[in-house]
PDB file of N, CA and C in Angstrom:
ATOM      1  N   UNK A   1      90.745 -35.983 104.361  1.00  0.00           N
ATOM      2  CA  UNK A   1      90.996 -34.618 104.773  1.00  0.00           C
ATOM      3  C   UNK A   1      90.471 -33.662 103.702  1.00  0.00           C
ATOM      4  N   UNK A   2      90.272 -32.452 104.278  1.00  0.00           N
ATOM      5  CA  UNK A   2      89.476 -31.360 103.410  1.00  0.00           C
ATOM      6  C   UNK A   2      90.500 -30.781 102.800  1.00  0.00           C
ATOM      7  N   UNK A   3      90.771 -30.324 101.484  1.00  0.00           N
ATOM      8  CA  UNK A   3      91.241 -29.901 100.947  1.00  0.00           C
ATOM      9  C   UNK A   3      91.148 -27.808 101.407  1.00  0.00           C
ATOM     10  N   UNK A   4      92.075 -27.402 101.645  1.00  0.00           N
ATOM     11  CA  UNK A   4      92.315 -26.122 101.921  1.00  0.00           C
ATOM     12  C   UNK A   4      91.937 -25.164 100.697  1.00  0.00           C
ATOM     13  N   UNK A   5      91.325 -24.261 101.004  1.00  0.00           N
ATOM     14  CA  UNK A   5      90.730 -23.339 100.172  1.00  0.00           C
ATOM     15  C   UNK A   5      92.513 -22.535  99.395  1.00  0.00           C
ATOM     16  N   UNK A   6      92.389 -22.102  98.119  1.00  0.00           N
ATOM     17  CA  UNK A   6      93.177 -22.029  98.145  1.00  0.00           C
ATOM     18  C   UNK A   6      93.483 -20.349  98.087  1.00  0.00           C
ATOM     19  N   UNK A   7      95.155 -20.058  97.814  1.00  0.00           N
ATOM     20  CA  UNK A   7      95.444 -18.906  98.438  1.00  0.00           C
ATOM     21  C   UNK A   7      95.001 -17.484  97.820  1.00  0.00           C
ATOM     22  N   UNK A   8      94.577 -17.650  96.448  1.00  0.00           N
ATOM     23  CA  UNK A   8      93.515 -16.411  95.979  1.00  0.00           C
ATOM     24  C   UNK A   8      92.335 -16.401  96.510  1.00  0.00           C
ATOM     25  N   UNK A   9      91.793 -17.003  96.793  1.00  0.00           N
ATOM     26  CA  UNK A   9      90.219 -17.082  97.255  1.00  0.00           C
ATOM     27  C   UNK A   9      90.327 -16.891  98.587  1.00  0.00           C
ATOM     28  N   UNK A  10      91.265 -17.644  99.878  1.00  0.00           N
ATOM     29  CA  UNK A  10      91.651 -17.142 100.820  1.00  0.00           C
ATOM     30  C   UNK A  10      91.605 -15.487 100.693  1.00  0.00           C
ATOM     31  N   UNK A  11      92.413 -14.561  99.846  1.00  0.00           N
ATOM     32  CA  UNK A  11      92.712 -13.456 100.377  1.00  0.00           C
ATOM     33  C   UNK A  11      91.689 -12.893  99.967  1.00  0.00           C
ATOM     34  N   UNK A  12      90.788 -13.214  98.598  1.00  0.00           N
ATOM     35  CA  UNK A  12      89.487 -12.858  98.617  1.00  0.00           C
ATOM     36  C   UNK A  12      88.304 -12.775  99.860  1.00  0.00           C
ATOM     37  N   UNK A  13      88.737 -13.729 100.355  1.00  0.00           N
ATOM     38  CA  UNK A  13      87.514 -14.191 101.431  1.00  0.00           C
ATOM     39  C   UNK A  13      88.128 -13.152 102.968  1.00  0.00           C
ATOM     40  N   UNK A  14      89.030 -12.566 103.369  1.00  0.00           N
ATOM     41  CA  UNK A  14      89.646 -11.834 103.512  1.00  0.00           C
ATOM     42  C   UNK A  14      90.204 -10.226 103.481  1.00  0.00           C
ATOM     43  N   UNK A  15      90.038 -10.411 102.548  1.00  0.00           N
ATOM     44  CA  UNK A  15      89.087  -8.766 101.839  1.00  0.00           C
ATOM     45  C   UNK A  15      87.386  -8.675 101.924  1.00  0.00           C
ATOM     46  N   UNK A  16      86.846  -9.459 101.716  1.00  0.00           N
ATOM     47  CA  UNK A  16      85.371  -9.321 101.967  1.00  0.00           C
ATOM     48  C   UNK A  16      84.996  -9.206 103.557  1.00  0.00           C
ATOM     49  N   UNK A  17      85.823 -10.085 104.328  1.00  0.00           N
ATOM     50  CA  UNK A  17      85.632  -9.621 105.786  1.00  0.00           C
ATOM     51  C   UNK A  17      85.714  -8.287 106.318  1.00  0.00           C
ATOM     52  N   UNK A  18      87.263  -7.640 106.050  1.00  0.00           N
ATOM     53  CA  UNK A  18      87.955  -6.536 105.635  1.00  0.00           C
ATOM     54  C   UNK A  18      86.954  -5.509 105.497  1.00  0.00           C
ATOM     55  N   UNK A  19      86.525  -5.401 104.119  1.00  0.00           N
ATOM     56  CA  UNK A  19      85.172  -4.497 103.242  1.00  0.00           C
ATOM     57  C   UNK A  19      84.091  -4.556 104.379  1.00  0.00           C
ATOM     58  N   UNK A  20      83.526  -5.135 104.623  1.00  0.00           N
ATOM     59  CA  UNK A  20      81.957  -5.696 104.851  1.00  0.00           C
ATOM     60  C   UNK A  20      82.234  -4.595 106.669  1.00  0.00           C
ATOM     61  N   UNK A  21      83.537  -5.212 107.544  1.00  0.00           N
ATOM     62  CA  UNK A  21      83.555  -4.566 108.564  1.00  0.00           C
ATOM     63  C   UNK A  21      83.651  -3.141 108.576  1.00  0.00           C
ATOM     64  N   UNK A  22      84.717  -2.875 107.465  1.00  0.00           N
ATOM     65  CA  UNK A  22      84.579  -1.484 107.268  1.00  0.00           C
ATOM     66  C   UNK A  22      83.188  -0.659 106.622  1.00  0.00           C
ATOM     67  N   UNK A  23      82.180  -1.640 106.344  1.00  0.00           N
ATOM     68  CA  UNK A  23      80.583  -0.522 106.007  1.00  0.00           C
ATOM     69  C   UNK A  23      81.078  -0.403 104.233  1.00  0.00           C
ATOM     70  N   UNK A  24      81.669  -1.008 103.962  1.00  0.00           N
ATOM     71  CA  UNK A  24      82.180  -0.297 102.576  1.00  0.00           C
ATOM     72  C   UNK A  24      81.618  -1.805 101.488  1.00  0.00           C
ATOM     73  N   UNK A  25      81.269  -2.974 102.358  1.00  0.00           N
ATOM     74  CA  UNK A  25      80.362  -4.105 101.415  1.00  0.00           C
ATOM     75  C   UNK A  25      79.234  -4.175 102.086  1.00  0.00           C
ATOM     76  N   UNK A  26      78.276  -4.548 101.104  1.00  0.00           N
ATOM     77  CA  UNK A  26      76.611  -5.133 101.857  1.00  0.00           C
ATOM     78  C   UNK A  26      76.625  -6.475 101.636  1.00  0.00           C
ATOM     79  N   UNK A  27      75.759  -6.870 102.060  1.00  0.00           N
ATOM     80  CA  UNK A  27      75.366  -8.412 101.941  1.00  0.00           C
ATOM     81  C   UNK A  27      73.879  -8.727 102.138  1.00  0.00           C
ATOM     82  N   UNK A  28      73.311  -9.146 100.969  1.00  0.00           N
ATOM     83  CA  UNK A  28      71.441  -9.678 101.813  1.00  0.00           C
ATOM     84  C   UNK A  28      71.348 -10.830 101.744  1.00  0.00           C
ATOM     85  N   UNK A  29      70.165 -11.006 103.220  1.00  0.00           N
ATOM     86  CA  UNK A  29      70.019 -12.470 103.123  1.00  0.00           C
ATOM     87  C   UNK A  29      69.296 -13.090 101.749  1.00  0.00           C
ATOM     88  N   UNK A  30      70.181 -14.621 101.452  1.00  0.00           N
ATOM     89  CA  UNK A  30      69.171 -15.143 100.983  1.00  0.00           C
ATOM     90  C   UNK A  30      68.133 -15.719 100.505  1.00  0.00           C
ATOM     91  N   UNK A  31      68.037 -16.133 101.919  1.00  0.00           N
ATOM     92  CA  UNK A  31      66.611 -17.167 102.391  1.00  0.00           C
ATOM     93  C   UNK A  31      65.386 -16.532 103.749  1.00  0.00           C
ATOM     94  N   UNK A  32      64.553 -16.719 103.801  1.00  0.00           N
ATOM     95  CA  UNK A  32      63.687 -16.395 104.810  1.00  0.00           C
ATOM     96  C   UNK A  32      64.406 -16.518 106.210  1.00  0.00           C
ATOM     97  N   UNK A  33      65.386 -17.492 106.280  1.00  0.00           N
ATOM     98  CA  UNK A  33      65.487 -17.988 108.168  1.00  0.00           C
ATOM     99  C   UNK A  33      66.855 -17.025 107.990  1.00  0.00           C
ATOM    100  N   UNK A  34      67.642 -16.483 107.205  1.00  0.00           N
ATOM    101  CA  UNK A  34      68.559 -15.768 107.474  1.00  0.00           C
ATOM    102  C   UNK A  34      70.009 -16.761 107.696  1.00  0.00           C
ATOM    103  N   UNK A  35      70.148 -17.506 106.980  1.00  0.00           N
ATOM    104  CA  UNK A  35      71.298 -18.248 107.308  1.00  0.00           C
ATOM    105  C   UNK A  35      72.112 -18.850 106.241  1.00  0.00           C
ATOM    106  N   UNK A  36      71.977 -17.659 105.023  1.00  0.00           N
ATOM    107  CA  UNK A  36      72.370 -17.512 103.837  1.00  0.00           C
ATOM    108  C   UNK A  36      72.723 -15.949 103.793  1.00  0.00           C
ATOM    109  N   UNK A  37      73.925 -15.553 102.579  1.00  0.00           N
ATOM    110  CA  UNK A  37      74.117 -14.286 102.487  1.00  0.00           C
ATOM    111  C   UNK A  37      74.608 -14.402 101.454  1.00  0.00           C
ATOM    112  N   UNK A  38      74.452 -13.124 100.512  1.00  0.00           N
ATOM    113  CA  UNK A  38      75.079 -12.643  99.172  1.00  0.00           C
ATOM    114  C   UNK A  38      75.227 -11.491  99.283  1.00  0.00           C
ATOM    115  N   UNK A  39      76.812 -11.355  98.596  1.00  0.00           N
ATOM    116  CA  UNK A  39      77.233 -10.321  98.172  1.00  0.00           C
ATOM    117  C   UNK A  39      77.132  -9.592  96.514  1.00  0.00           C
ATOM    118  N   UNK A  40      77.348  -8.955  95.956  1.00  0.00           N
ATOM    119  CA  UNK A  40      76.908  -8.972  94.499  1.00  0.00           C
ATOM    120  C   UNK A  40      77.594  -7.660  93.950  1.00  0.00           C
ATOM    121  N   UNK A  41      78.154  -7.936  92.734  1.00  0.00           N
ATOM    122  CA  UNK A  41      79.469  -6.775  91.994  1.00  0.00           C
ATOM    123  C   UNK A  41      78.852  -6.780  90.545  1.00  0.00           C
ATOM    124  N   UNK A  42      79.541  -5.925  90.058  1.00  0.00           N
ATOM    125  CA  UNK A  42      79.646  -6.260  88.436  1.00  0.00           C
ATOM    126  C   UNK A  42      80.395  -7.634  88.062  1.00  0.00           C
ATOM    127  N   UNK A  43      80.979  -7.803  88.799  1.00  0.00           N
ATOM    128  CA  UNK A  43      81.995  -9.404  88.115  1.00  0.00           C
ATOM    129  C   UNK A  43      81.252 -10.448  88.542  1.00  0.00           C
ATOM    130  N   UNK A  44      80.444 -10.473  89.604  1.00  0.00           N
ATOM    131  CA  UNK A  44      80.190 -11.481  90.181  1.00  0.00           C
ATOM    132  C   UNK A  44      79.267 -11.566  91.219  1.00  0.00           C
ATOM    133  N   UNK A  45      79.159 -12.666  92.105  1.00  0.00           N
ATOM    134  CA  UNK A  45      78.925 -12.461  93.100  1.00  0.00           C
ATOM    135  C   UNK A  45      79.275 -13.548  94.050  1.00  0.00           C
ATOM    136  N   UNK A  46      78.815 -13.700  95.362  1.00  0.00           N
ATOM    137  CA  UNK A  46      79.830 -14.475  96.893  1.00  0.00           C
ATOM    138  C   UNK A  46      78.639 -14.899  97.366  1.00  0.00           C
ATOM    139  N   UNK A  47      78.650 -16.102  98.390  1.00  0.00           N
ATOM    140  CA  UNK A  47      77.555 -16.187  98.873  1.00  0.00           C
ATOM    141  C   UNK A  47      78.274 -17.140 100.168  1.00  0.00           C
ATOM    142  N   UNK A  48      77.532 -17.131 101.245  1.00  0.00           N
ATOM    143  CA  UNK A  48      78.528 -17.608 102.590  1.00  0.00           C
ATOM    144  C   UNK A  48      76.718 -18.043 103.137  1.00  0.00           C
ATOM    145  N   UNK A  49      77.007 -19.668 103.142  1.00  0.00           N
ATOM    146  CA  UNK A  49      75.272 -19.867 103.883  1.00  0.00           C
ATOM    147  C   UNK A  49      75.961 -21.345 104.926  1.00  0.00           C
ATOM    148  N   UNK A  50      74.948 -20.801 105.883  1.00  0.00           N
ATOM    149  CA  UNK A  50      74.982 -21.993 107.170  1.00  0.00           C
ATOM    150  C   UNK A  50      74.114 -23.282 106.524  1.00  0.00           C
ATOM    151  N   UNK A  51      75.368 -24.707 106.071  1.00  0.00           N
ATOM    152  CA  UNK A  51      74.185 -25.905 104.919  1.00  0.00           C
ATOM    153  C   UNK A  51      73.021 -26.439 105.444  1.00  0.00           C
ATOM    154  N   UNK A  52      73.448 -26.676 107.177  1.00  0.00           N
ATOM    155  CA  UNK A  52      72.181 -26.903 107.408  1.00  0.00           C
ATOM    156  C   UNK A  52      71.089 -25.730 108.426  1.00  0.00           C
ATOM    157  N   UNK A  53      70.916 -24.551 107.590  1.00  0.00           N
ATOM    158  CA  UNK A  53      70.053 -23.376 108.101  1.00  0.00           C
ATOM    159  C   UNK A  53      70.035 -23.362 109.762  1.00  0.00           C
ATOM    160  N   UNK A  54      71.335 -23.672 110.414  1.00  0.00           N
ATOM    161  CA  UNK A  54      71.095 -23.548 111.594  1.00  0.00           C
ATOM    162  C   UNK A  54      72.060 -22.425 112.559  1.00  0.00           C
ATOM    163  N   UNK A  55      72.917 -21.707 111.344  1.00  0.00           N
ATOM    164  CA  UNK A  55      73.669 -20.763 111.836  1.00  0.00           C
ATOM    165  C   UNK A  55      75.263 -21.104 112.206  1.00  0.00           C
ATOM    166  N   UNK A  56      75.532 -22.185 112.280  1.00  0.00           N
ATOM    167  CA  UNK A  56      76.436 -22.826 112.697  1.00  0.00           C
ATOM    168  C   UNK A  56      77.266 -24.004 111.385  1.00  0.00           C
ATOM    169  N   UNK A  57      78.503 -24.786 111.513  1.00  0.00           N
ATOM    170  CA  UNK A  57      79.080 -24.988 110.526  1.00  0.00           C
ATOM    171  C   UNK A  57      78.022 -26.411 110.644  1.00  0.00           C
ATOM    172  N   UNK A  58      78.347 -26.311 108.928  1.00  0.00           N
ATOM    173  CA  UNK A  58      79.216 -26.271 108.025  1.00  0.00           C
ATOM    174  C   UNK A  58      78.730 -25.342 107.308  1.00  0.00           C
ATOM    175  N   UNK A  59      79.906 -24.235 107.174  1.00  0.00           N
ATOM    176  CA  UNK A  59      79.426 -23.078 106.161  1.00  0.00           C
ATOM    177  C   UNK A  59      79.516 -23.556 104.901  1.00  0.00           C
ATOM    178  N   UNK A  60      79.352 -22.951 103.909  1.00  0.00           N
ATOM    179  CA  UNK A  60      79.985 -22.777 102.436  1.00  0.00           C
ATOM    180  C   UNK A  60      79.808 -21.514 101.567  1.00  0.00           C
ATOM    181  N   UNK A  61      80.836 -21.605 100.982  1.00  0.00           N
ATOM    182  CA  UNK A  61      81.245 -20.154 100.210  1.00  0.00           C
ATOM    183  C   UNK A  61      81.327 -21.060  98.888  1.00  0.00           C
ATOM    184  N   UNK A  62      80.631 -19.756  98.394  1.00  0.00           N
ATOM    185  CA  UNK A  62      81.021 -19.690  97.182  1.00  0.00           C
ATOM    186  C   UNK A  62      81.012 -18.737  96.232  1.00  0.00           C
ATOM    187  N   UNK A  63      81.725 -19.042  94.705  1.00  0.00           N
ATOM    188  CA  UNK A  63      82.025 -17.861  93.738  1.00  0.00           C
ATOM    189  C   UNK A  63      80.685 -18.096  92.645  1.00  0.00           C
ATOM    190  N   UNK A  64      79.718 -16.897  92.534  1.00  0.00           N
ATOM    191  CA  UNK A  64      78.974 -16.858  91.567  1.00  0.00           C
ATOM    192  C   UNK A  64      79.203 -16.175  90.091  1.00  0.00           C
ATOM    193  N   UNK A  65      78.885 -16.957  89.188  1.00  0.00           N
ATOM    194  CA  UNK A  65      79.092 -15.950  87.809  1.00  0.00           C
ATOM    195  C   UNK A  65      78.429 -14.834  87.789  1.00  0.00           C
ATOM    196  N   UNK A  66      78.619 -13.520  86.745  1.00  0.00           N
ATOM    197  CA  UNK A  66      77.276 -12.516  86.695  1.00  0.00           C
ATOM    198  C   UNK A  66      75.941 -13.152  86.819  1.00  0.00           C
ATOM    199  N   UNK A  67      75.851 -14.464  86.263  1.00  0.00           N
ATOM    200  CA  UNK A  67      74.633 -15.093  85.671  1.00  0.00           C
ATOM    201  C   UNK A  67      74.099 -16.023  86.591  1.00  0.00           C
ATOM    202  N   UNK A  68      74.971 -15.646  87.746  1.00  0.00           N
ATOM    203  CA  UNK A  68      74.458 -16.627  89.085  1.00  0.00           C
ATOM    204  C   UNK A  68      74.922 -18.395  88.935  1.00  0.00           C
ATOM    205  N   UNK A  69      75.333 -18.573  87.908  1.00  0.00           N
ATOM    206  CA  UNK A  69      75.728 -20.246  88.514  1.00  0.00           C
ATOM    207  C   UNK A  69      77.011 -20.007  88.922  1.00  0.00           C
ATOM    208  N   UNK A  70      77.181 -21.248  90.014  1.00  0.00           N
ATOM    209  CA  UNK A  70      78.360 -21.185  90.514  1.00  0.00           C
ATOM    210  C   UNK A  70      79.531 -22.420  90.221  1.00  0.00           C
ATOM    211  N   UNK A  71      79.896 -21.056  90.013  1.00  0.00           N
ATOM    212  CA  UNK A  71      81.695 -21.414  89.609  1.00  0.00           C
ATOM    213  C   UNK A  71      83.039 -22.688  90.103  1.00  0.00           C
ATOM    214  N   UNK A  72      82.337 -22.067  91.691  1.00  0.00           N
ATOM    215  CA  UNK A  72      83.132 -22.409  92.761  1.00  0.00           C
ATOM    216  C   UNK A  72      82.932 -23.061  94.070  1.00  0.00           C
ATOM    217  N   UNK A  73      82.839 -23.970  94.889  1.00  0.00           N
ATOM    218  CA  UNK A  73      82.629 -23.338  96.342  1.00  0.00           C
ATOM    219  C   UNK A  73      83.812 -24.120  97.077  1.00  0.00           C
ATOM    220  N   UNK A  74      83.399 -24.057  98.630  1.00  0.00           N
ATOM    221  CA  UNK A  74      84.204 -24.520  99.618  1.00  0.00           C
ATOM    222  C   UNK A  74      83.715 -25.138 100.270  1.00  0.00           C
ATOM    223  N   UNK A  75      83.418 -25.553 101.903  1.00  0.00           N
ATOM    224  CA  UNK A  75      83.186 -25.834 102.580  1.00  0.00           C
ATOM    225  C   UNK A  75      84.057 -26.162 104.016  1.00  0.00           C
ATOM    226  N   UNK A  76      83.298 -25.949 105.309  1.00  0.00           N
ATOM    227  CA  UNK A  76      84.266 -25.982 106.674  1.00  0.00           C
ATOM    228  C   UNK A  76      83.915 -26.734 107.252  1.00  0.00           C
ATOM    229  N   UNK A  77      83.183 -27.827 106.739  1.00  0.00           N
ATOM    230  CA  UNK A  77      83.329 -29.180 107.460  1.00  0.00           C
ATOM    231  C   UNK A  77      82.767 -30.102 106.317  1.00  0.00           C
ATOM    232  N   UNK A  78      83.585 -31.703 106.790  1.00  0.00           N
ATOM    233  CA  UNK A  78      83.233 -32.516 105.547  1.00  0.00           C
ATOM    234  C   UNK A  78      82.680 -33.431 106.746  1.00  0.00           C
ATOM    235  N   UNK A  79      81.757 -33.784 106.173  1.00  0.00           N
ATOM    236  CA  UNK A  79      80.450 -34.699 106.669  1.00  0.00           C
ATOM    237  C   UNK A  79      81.284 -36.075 106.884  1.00  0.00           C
ATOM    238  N   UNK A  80      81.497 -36.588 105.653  1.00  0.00           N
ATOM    239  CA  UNK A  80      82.307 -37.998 105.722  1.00  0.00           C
ATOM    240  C   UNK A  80      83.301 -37.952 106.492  1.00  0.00           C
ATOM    241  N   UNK A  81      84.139 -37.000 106.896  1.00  0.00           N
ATOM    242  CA  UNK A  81      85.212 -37.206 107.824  1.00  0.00           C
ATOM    243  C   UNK A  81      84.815 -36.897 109.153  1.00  0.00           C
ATOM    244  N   UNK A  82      83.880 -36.238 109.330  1.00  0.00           N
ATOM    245  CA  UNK A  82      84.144 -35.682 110.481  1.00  0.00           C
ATOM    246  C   UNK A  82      84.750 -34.521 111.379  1.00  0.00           C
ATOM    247  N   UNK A  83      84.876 -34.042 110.085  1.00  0.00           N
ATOM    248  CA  UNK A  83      85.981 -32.516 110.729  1.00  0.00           C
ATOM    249  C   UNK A  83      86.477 -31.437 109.575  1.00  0.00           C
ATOM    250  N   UNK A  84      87.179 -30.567 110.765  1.00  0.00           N
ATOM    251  CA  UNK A  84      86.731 -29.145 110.520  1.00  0.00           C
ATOM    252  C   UNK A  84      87.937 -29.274 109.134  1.00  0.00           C
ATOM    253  N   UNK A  85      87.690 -28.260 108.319  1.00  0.00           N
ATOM    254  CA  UNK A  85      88.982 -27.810 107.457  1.00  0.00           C
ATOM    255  C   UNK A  85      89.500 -27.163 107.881  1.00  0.00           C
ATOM    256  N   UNK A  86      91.117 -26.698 107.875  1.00  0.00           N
ATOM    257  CA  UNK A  86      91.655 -26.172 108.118  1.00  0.00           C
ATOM    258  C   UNK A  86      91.298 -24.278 107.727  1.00  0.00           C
ATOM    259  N   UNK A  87      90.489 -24.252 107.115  1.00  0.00           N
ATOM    260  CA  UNK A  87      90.056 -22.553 107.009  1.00  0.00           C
ATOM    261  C   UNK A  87      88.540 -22.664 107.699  1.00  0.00           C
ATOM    262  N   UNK A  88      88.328 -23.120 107.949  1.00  0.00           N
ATOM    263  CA  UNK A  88      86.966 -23.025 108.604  1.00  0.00           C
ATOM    264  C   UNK A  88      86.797 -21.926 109.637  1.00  0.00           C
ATOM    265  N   UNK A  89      87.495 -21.380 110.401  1.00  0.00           N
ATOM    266  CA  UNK A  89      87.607 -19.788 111.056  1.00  0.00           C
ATOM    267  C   UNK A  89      87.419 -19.125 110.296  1.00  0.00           C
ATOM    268  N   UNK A  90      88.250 -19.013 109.025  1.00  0.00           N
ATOM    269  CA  UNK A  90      88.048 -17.924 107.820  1.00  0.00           C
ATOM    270  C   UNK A  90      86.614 -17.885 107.365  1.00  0.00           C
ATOM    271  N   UNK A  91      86.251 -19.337 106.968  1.00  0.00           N
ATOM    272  CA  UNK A  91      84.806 -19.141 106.476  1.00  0.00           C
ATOM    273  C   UNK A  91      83.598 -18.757 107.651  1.00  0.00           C
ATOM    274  N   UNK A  92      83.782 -18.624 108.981  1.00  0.00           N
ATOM    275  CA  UNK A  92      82.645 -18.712 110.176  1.00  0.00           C
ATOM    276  C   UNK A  92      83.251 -17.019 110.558  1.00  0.00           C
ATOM    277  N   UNK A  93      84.449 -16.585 110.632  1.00  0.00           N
ATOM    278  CA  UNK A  93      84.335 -15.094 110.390  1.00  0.00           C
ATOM    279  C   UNK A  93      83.673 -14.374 109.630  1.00  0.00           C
ATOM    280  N   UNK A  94      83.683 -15.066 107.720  1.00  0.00           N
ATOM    281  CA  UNK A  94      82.839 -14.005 107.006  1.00  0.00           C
ATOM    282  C   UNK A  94      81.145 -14.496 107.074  1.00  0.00           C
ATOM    283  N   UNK A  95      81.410 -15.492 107.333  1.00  0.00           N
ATOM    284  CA  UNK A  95      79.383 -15.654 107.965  1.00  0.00           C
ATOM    285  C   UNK A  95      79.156 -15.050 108.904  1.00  0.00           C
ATOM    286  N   UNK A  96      80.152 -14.344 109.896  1.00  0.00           N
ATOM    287  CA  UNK A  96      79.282 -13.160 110.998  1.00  0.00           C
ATOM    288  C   UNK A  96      79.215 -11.876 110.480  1.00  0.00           C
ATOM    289  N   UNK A  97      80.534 -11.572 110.146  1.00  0.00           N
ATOM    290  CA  UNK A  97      80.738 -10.084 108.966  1.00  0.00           C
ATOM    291  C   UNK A  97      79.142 -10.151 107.829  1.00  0.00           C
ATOM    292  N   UNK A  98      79.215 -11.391 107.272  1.00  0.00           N
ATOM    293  CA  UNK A  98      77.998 -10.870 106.450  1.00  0.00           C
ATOM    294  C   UNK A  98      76.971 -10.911 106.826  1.00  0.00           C
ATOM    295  N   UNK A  99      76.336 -11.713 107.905  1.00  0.00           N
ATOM    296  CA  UNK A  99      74.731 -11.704 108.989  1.00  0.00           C
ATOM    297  C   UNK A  99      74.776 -10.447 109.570  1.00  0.00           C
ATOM    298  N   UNK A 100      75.931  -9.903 109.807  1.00  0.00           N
ATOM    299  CA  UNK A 100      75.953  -8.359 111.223  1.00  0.00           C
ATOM    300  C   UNK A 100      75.355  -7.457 109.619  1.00  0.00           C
ATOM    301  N   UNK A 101      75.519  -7.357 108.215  1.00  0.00           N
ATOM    302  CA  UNK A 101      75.611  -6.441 107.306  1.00  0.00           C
ATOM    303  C   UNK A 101      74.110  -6.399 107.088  1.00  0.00           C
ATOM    304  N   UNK A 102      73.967  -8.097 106.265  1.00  0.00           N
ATOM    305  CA  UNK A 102      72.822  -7.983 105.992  1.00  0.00           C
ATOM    306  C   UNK A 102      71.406  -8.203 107.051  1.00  0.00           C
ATOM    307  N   UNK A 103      71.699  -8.096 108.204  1.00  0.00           N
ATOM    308  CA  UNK A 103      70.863  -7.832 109.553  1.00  0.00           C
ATOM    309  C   UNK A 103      70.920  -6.116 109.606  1.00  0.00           C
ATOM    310  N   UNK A 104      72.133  -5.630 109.665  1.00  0.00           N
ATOM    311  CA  UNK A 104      72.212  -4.467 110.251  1.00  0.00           C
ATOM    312  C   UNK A 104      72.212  -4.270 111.555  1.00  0.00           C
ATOM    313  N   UNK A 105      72.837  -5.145 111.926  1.00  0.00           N
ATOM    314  CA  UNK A 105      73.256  -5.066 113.084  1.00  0.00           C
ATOM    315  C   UNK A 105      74.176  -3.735 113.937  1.00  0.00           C
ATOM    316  N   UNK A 106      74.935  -3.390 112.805  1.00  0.00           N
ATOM    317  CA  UNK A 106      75.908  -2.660 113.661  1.00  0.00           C
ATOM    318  C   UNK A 106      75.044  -0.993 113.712  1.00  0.00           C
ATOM    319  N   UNK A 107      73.758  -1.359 112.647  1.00  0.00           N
ATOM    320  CA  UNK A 107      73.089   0.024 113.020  1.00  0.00           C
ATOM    321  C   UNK A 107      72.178  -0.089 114.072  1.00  0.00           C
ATOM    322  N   UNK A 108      71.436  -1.250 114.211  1.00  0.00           N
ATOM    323  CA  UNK A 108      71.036  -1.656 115.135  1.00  0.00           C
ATOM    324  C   UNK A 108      71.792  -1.183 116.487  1.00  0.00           C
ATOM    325  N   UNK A 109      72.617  -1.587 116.616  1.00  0.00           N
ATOM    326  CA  UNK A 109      73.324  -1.383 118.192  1.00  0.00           C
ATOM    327  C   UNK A 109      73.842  -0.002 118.636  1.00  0.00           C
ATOM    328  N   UNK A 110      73.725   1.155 117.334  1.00  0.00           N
ATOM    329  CA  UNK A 110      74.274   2.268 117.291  1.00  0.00           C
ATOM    330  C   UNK A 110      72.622   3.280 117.903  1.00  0.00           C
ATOM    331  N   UNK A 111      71.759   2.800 117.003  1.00  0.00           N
ATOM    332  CA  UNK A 111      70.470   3.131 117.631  1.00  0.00           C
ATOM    333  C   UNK A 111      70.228   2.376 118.884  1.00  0.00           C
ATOM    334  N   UNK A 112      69.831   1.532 119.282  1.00  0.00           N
ATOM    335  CA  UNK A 112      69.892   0.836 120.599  1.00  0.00           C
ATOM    336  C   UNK A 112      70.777   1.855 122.009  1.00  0.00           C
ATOM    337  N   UNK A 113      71.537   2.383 121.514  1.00  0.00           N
ATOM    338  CA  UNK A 113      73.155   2.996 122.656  1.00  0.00           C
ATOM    339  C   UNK A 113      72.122   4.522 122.434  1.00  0.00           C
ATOM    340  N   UNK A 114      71.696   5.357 121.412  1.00  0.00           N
ATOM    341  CA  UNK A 114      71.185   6.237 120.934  1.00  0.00           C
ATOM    342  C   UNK A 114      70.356   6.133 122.263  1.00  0.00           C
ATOM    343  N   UNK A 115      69.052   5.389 122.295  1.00  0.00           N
ATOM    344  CA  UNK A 115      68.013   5.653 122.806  1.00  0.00           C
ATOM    345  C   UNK A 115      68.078   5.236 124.574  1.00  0.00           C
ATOM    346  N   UNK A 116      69.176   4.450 124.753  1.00  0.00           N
ATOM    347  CA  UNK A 116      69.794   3.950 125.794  1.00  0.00           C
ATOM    348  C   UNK A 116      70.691   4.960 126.813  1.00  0.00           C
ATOM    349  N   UNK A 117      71.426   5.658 126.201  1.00  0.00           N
ATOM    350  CA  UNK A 117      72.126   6.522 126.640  1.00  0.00           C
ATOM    351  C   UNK A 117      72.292   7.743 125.435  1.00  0.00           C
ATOM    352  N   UNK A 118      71.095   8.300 125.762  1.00  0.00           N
ATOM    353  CA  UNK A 118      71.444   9.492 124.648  1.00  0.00           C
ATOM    354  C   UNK A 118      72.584  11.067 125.261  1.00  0.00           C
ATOM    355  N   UNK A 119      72.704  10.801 126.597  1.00  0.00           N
ATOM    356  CA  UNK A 119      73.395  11.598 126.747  1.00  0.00           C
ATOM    357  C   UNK A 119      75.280  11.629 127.120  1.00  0.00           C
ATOM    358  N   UNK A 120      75.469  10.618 126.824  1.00  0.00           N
ATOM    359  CA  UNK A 120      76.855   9.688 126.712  1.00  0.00           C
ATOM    360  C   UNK A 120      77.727   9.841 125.112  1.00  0.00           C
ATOM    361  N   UNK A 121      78.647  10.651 125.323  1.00  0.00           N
ATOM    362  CA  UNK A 121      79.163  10.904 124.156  1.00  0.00           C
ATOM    363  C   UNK A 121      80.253  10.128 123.668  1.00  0.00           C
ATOM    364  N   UNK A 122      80.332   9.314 122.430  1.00  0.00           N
ATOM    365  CA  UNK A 122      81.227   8.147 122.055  1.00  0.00           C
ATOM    366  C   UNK A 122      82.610   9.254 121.262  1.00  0.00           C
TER     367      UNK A 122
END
């Protein structure tokens, strides 16, 4: 069995969902196919990537130093077992929160409605 992420990093991972929906975190991709993401602070930085570049689990998170090696990570599915971890929602929530950021998605769809219905008032 997968060991559960534990409960600081949980509420971390949690707050970054939080942030990121509210427009108030960024995230860029960071690989060409888009199925990697980083976040990046003065303390640190986060990174939430699909392992096998296909968008889908097994995610993994992890905690980067200023200096980029990492500290930390997780993962939402273990290969050898066969199954999901018990936070694996948590981690496949902030892999959409951070693809919608660092896509731009949600400006995307705001322009899209713009040119779609420009005379429809939200």
């Amino acid at each position: 069995m997968i060991d559960t992420i534990p409960a600081d990093v949980q509420r971390l991972i949690r707050a970054l969902i939080t942030q990121t929906e509210r427009g108030r975190l960024e995230w860029q991709p960071i690989d060409e196919q888009a199925t990697g993401f980083l976040h990046t602070s003065k303390s640190g930085s986060v990174s939430i990537i699909s392992e096998d570049q296909d968008g889908e689990h097994p995610f993994v998170f992890s905690l980067l130093t200023p200096e980029g090696v990492r500290a930390d990570s997780w993962t939402s599915f273990d290969k050898n077992q066969g199954e999901h971890s018990p936070d694996a929602p948590l981690l496949e929530s902030l892999y959409s929160m951070a693809k919608r950021s660092a896509l731009g998605a949600t400006s995307l769809v705001a322009d899209l409605l713009d040119e779609i219905e420009p005379d429809i008032p939200y």
